[in-house]
C-alpha atoms as a PDB file:
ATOM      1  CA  UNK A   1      97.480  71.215  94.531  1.00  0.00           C
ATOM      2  CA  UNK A   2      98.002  74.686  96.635  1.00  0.00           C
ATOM      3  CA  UNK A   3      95.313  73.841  98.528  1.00  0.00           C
ATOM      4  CA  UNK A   4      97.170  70.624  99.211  1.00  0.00           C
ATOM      5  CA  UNK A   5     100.069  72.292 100.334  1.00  0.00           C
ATOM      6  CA  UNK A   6      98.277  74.404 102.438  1.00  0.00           C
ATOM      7  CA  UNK A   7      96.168  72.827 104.448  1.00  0.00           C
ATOM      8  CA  UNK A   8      99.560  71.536 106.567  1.00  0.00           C
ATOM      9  CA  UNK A   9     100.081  75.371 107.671  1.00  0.00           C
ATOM     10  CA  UNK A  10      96.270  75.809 108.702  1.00  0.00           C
ATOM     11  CA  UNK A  11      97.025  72.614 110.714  1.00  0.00           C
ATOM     12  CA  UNK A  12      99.984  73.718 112.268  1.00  0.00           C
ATOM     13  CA  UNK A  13      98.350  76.974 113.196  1.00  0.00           C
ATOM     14  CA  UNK A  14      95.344  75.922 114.511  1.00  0.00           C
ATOM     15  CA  UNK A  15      97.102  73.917 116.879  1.00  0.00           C
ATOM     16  CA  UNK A  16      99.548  76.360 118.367  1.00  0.00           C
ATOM     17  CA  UNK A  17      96.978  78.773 118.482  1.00  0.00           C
ATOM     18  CA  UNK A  18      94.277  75.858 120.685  1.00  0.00           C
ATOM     19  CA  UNK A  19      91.092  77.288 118.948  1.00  0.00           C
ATOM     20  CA  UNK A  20      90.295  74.702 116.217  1.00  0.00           C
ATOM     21  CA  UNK A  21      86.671  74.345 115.601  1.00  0.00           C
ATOM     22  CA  UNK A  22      86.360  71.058 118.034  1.00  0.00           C
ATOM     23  CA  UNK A  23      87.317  73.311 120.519  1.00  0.00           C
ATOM     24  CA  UNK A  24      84.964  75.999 119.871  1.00  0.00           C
ATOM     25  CA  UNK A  25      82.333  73.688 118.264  1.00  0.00           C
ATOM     26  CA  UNK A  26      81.194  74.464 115.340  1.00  0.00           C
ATOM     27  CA  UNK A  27      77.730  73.023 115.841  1.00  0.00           C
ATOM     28  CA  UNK A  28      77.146  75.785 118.097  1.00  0.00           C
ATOM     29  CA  UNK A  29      79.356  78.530 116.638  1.00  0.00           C
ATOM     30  CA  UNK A  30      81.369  80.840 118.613  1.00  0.00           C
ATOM     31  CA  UNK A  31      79.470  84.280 119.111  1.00  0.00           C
ATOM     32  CA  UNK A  32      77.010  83.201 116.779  1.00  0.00           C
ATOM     33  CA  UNK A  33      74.679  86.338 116.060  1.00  0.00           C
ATOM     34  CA  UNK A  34      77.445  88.922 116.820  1.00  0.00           C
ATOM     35  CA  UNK A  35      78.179  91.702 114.413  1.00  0.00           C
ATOM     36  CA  UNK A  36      81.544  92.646 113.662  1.00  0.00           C
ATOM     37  CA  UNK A  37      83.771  94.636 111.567  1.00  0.00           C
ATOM     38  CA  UNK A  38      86.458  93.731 108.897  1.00  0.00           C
ATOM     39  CA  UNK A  39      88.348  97.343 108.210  1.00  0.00           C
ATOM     40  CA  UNK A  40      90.640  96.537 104.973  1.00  0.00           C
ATOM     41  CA  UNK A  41      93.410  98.738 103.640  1.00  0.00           C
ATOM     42  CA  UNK A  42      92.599  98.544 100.546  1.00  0.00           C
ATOM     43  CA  UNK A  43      90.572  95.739  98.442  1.00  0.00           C
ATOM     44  CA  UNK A  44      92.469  97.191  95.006  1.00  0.00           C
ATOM     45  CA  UNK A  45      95.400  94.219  95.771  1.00  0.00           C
ATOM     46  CA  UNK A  46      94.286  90.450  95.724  1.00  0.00           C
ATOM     47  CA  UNK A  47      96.077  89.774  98.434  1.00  0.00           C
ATOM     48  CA  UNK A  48      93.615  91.610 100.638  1.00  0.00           C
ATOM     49  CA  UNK A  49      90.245  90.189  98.302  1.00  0.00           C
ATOM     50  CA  UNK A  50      91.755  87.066  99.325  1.00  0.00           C
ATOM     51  CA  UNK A  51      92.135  87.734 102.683  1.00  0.00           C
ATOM     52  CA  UNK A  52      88.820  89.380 102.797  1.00  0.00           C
ATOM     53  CA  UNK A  53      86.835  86.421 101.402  1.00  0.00           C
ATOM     54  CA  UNK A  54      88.796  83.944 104.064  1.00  0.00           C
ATOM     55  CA  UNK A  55      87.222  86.325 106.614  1.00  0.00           C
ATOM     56  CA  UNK A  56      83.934  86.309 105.306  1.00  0.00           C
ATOM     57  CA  UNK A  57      83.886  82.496 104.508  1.00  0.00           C
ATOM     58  CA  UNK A  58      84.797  81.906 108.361  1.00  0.00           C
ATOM     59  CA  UNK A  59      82.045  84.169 109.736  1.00  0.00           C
ATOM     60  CA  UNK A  60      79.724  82.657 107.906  1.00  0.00           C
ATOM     61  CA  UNK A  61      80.279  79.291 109.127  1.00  0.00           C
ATOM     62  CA  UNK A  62      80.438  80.618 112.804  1.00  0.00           C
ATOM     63  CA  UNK A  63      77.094  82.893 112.342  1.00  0.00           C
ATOM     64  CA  UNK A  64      78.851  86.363 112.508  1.00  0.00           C
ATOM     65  CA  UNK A  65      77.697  89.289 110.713  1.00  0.00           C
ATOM     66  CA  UNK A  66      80.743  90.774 109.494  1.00  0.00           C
ATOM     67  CA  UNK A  67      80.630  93.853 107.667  1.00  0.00           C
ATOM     68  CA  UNK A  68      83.697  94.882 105.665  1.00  0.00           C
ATOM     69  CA  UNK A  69      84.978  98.413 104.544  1.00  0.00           C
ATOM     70  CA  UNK A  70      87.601  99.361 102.572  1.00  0.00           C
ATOM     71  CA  UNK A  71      90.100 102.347 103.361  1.00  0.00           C
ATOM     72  CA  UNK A  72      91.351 102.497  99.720  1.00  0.00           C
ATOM     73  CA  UNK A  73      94.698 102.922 101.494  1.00  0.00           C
ATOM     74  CA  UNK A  74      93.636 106.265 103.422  1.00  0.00           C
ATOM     75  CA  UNK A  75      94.432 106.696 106.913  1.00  0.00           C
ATOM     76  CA  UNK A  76      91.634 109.578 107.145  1.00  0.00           C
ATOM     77  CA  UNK A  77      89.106 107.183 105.578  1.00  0.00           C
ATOM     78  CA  UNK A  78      90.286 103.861 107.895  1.00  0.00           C
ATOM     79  CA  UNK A  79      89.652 106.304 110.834  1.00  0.00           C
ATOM     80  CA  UNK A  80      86.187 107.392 109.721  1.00  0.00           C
ATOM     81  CA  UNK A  81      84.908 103.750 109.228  1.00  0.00           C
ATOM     82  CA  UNK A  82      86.097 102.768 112.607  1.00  0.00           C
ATOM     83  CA  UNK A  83      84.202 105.431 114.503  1.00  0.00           C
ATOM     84  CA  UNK A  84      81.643 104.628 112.579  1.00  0.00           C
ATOM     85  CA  UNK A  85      81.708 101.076 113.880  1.00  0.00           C
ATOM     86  CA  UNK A  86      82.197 101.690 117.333  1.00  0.00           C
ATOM     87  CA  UNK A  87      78.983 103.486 117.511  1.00  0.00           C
ATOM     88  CA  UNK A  88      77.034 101.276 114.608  1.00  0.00           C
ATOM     89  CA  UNK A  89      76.677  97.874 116.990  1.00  0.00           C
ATOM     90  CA  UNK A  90      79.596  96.298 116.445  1.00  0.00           C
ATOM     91  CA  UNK A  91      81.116  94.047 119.271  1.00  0.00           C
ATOM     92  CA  UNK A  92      84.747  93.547 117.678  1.00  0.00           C
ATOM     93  CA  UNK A  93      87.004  94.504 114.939  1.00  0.00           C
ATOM     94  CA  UNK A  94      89.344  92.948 112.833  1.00  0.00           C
ATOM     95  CA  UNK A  95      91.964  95.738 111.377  1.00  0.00           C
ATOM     96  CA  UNK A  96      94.060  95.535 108.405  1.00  0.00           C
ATOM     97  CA  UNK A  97      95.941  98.804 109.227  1.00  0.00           C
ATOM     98  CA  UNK A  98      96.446 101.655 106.420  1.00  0.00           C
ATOM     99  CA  UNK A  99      99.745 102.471 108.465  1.00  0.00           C
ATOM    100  CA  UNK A 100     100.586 101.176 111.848  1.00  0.00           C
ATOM    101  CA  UNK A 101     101.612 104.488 113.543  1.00  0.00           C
ATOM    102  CA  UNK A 102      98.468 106.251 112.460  1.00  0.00           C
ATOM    103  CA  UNK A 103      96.267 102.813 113.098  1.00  0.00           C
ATOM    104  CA  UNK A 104      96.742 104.094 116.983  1.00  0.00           C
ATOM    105  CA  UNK A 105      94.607 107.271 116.233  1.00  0.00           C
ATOM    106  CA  UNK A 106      92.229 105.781 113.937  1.00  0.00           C
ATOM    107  CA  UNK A 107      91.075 102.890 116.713  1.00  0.00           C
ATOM    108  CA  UNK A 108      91.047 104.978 120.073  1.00  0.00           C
ATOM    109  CA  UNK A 109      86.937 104.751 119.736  1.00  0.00           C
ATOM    110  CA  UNK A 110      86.993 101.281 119.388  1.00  0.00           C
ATOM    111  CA  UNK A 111      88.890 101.193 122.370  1.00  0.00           C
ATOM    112  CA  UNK A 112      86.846 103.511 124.476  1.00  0.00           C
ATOM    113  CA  UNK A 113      84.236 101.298 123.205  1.00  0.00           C
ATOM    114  CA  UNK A 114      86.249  98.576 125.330  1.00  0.00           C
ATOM    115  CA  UNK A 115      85.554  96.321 122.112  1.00  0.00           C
ATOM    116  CA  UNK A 116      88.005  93.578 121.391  1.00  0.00           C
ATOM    117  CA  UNK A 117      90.451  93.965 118.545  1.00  0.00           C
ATOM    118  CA  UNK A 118      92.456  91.887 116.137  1.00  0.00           C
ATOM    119  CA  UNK A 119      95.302  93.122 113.923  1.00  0.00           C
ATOM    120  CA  UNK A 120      95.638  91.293 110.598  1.00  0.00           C
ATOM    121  CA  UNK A 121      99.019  91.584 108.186  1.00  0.00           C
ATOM    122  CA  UNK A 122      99.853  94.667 109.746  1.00  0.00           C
ATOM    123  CA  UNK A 123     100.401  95.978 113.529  1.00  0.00           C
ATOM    124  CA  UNK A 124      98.796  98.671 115.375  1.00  0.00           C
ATOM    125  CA  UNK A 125     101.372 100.658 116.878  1.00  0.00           C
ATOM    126  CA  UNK A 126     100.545 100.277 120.864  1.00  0.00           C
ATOM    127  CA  UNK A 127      96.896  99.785 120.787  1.00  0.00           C
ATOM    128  CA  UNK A 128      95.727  97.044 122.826  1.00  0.00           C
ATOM    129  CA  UNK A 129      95.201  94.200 120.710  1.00  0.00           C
ATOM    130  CA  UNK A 130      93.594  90.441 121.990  1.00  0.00           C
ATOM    131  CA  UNK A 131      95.599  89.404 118.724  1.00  0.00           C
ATOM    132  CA  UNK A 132      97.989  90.130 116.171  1.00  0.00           C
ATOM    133  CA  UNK A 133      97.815  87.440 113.185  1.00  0.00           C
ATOM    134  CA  UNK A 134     100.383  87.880 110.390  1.00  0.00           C
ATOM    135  CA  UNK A 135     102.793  86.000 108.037  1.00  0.00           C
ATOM    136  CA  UNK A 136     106.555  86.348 109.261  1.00  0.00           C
ATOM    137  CA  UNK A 137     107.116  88.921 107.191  1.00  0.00           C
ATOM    138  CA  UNK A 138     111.037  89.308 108.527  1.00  0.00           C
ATOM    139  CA  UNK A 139     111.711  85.760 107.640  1.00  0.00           C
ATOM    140  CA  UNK A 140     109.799  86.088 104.093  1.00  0.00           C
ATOM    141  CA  UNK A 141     111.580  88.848 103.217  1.00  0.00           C
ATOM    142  CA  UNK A 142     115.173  87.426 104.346  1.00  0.00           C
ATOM    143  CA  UNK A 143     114.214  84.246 102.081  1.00  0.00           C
ATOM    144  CA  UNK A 144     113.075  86.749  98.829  1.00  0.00           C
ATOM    145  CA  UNK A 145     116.716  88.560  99.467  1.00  0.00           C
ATOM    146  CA  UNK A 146     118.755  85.399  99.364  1.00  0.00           C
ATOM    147  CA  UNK A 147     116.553  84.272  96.319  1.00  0.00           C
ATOM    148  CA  UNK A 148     117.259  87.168  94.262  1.00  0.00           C
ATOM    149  CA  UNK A 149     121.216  86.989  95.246  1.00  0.00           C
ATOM    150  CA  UNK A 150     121.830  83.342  94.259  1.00  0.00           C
ATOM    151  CA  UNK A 151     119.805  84.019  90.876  1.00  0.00           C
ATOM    152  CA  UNK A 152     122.332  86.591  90.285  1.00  0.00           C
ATOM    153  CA  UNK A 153     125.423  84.246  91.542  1.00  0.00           C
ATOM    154  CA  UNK A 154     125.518  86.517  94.836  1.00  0.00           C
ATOM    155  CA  UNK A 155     126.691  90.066  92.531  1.00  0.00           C
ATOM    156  CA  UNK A 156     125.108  92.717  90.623  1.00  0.00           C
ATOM    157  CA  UNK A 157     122.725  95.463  91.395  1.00  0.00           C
ATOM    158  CA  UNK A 158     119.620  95.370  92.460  1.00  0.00           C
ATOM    159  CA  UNK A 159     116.475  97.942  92.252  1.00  0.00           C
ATOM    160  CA  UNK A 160     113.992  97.593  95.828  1.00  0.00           C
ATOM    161  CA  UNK A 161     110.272  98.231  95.719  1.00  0.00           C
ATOM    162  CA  UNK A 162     109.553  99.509  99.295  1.00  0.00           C
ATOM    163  CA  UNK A 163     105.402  99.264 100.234  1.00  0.00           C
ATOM    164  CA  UNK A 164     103.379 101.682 101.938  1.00  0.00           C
ATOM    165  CA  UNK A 165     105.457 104.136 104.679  1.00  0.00           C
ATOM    166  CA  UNK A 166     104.570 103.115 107.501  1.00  0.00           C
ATOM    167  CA  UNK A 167     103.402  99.862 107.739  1.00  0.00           C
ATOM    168  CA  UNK A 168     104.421  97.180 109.630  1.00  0.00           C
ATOM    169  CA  UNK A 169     104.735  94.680 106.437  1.00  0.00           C
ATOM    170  CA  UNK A 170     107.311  97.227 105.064  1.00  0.00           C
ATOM    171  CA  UNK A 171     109.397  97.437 108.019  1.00  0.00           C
ATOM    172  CA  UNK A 172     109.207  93.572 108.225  1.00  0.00           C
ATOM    173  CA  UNK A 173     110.496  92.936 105.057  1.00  0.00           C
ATOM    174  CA  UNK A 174     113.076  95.793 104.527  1.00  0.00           C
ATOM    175  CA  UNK A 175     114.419  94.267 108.115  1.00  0.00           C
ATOM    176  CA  UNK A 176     114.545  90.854 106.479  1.00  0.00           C
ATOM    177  CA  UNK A 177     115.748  91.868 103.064  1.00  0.00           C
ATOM    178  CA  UNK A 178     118.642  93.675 104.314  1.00  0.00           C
ATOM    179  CA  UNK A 179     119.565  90.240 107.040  1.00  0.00           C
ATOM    180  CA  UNK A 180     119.155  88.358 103.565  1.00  0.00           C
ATOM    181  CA  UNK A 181     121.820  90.525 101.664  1.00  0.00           C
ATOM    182  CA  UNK A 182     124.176  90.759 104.577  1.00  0.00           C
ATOM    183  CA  UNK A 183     125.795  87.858 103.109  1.00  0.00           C
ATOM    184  CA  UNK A 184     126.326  88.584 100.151  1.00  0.00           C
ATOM    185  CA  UNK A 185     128.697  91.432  99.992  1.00  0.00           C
ATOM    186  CA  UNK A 186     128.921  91.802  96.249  1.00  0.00           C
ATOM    187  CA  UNK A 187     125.318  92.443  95.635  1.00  0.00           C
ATOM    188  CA  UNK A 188     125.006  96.859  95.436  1.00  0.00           C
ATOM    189  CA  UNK A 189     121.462  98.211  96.209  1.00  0.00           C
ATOM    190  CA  UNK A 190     122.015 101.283  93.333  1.00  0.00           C
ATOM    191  CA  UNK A 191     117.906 102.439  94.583  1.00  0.00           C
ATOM    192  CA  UNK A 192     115.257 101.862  97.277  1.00  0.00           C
ATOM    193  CA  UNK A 193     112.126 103.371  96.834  1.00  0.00           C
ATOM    194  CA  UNK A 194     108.295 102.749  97.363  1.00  0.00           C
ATOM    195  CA  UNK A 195     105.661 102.007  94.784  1.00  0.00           C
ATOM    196  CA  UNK A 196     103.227 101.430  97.451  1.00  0.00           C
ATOM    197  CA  UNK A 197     102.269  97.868  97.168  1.00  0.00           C
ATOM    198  CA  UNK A 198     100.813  98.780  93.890  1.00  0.00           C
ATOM    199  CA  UNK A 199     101.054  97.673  90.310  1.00  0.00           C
ATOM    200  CA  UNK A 200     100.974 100.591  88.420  1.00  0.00           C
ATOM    201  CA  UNK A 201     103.130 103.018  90.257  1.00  0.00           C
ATOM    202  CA  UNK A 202     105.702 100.138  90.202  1.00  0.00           C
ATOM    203  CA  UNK A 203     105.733 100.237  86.881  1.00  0.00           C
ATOM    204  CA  UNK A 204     106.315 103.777  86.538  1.00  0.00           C
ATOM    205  CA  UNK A 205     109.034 103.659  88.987  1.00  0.00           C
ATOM    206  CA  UNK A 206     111.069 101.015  87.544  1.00  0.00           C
ATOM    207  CA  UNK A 207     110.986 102.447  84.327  1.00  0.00           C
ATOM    208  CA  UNK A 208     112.491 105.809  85.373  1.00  0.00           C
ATOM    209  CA  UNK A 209     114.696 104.154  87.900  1.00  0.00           C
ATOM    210  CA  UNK A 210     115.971 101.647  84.277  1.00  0.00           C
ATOM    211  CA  UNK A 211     116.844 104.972  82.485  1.00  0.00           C
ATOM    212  CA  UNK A 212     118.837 105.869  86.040  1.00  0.00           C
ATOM    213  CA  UNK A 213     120.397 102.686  86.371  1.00  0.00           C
ATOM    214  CA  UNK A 214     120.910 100.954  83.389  1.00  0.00           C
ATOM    215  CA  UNK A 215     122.949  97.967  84.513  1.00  0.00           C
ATOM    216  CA  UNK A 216     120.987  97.197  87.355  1.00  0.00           C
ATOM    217  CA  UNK A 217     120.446  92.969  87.081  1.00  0.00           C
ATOM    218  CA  UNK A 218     117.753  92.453  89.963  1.00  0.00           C
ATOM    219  CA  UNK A 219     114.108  93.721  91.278  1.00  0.00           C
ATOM    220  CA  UNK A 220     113.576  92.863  94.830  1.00  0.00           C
ATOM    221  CA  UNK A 221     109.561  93.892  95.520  1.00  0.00           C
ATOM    222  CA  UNK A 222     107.583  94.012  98.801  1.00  0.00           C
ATOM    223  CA  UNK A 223     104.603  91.917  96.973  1.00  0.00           C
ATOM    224  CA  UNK A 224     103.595  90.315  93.922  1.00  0.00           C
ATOM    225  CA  UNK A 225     101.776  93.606  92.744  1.00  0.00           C
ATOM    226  CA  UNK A 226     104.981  95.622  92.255  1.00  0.00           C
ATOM    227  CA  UNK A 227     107.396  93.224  90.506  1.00  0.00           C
ATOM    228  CA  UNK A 228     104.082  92.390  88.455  1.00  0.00           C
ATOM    229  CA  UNK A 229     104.549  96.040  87.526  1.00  0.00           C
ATOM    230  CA  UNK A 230     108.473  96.015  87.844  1.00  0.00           C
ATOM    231  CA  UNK A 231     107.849  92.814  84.860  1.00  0.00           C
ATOM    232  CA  UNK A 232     105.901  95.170  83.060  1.00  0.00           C
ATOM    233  CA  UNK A 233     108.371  97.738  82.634  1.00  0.00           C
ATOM    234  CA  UNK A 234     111.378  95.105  81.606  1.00  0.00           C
ATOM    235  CA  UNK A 235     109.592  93.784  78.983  1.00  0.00           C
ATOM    236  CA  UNK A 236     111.682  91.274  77.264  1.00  0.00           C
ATOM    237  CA  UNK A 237     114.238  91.781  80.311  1.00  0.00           C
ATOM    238  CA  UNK A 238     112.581  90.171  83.067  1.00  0.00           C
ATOM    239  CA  UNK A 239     113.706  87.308  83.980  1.00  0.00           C
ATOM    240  CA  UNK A 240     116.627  86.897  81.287  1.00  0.00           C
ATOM    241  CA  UNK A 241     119.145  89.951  82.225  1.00  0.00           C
ATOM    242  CA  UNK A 242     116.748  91.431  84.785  1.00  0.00           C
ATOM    243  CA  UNK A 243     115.639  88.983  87.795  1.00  0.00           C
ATOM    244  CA  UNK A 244     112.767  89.684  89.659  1.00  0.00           C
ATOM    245  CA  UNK A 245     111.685  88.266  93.083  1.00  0.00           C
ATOM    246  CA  UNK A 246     108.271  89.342  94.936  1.00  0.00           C
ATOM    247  CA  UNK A 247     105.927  88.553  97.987  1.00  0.00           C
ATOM    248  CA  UNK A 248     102.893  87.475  98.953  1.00  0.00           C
ATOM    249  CA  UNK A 249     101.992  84.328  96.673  1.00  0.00           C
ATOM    250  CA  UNK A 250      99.192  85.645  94.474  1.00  0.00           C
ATOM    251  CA  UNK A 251      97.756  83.851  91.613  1.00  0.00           C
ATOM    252  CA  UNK A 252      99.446  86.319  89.204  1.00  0.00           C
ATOM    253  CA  UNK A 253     102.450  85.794  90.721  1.00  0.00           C
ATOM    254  CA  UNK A 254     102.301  82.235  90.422  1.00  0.00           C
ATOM    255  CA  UNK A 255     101.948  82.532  86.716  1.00  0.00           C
ATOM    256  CA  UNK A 256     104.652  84.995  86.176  1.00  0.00           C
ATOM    257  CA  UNK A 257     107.037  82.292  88.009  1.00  0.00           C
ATOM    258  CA  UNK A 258     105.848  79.914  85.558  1.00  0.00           C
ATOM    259  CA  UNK A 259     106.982  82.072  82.325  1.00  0.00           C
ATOM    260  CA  UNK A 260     110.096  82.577  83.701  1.00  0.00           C
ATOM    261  CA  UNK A 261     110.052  86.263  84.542  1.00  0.00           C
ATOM    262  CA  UNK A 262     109.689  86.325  88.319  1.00  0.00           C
ATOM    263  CA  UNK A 263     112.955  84.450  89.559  1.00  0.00           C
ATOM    264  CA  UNK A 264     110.267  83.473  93.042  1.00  0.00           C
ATOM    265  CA  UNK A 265     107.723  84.897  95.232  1.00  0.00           C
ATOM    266  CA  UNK A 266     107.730  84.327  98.985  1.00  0.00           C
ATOM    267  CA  UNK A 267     103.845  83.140  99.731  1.00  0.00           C
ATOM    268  CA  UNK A 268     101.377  84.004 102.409  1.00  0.00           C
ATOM    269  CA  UNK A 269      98.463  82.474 102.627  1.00  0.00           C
ATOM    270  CA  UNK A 270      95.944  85.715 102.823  1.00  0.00           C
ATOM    271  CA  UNK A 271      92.332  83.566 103.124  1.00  0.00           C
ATOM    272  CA  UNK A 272      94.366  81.465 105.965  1.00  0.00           C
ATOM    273  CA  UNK A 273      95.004  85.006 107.796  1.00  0.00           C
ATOM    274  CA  UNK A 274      91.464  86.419 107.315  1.00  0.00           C
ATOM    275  CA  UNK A 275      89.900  82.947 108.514  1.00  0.00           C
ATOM    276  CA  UNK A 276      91.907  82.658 111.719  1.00  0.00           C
ATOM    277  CA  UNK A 277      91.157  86.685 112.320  1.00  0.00           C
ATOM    278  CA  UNK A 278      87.901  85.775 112.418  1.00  0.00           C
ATOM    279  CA  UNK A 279      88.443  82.611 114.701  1.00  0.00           C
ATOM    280  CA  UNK A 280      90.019  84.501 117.165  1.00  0.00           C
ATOM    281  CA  UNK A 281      87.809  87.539 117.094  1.00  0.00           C
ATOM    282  CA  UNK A 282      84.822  85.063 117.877  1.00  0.00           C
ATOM    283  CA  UNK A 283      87.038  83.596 121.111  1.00  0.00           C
ATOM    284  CA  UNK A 284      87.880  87.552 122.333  1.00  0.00           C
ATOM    285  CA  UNK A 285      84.124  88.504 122.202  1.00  0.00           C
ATOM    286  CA  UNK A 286      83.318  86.136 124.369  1.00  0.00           C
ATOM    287  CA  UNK A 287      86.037  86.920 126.726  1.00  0.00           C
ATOM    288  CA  UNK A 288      87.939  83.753 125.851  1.00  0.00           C
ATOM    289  CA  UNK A 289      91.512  83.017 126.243  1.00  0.00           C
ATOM    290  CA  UNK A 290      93.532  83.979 122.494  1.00  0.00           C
ATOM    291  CA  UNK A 291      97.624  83.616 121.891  1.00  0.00           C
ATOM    292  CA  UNK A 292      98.789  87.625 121.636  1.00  0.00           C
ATOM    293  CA  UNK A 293     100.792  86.824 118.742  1.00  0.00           C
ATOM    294  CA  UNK A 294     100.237  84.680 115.655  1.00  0.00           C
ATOM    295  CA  UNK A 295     102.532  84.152 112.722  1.00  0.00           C
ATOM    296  CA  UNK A 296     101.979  82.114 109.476  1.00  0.00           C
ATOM    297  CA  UNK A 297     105.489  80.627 108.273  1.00  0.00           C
ATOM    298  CA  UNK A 298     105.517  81.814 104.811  1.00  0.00           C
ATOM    299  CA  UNK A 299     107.352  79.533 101.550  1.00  0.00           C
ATOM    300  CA  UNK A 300     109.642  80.244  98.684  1.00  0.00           C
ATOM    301  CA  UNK A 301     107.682  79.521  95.603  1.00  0.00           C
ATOM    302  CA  UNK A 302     110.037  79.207  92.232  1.00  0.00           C
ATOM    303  CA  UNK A 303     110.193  76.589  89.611  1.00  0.00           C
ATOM    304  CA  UNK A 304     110.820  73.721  91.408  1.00  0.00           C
ATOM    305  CA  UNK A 305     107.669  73.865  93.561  1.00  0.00           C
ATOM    306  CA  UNK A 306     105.276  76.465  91.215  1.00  0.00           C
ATOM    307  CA  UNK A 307     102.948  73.311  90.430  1.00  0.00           C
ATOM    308  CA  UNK A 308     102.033  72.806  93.703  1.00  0.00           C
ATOM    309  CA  UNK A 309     100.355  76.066  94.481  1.00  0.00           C
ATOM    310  CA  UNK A 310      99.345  77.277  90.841  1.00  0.00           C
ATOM    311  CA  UNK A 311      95.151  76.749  90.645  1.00  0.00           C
ATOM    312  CA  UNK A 312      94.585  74.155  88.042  1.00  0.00           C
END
């Protein structure tokens, strides 16, 4: 079913963006034979595995050798590979940025290299991009906010799992989860603090921020990772006198909607993002026409539409 629901957003986007495959034709694929480079954050979140394999599953249909590295969520490391691929061949790139202010740094020799670049989930700071693809991240995180303050009856305090400093998804959504609270005057953020997109630290920091802040009725997390790990540390709590709300739309955060302990999770559709990347990348190298900016509407998943994206 979620590939049901889905396939009305790839629509939609491959029309505003005028580079659906009968345009391109996929008989003879767009820069068919070109080598390019995927550079990831980090492929220890599913998000990015998913958006990854969308990528991959795209170049392979239009003949592209894509190579894909993985930062592990280093800046340093992100910078290495892309020098690396400015002098190993490759005729564009497709960057999921570590952090957007440092991403400026880390892609000045792909630039020199006067190679065409694509920003994926995350911006670039002012680097010269032919496109920037991403999920409205200000408008997903304005609808987690508001789902999290009507679970509570619009009071209480809440705990907020910031992502990496620095990048562009966690500006996004700290912009939209504070427009989504704005109306709701009774709800008291008691903490704020990062867990880095990840699962683990999450959990760790929303069990010392419990002890801190006892009566604290809400979790509002920057993905599905961290209020998987914020769920963790409730135990029995989560989603009885603890509500939880995430982002992104992952499997495992369909599931946890399901049971009952994640109140919603605001989903992307990561294979969608890596698959237009790729589209768009094969238009630029060939000097093509590309829209600058691309964003994916994103949906409130809870209980009353769960079933429709959950993987039978």
């Amino acid at each position: 079913m979620k590939n049901i629901v889905r396939k009305s957003t790839a629509l939609t986007l491959g029309l505003a963006l005028v580079l659906g495959a009968s345009a391109c034709g996929r008989g003879e694929a767009a820069a068919e034979g070109a080598k390019a480079t995927l550079a990831v954050s980090t492929l220890n979140n599913p998000f990015f595995v998913d958006l990854r394999d969308g990528a991959q599953a795209e170049a392979a249909e239009l003949g592209i050798d894509l190579s894909v590295v993985d930062a592990q969520n280093d800046s340093a490391s992100q910078a290495n590979q892309l020098a690396t691929a400015a002098t190993d061949g490759t005729e564009g790139v497709i960057i999921n940025a570590v952090d957007t202010e440092t991403a400026e740094a880390g892609l000045a020799p792909i630039v020199s290299a006067e190679l065409p670049i694509v920003a994926v989930d995350r911006s670039v700071g002012d680097t010269k991009v032919a496109s920037f693809v991403a999920s409205d991240n200000v408008a997903g995180g304005e609808q987690a906010a508001k789902a999290l303050a009507e679970s509570l009856g619009g009071k209480g305090k809440i705990i907020i799992l910031e992502g990496v400093p620095g990048a562009s998804a966690t500006n996004e959504r700290g912009e939209g989860f504070t427009k989504g609270l704005k109306e709701f005057g009774d709800i008291k953020v008691v903490s704020s603090q990062t867990a880095n997109f990840d699962r683990a630290e999450a959990l760790d920091v929303v069990t010392n921020l419990m002890q801190s802040n006892p009566d604290a009725t809400g979790v509002l997390a920057m993905n599905d990772e961290m209020a998987l790990g914020a769920i963790q540390a409730l135990g029995a709590k989560a989603g009885k006198d603890v509500k939880v709300v995430g982002f992104d739309g992952t499997e495992d955060g369909f599931k946890a909607v399901e049971a009952g302990t994640l109140v919603a999770t605001i989903a992307q559709n990561p294979a969608e993002l890596g698959k237009q990347s790729v589209q768009i990348l094969a238009k630029a190298m060939k000097d093509e026409a590309v829209e600058e900016v691309v964003q994916v509407a994103v949906d409130t998943v809870n209980t009353d539409n769960v079933a429709d994206y959950v993987t039978k």
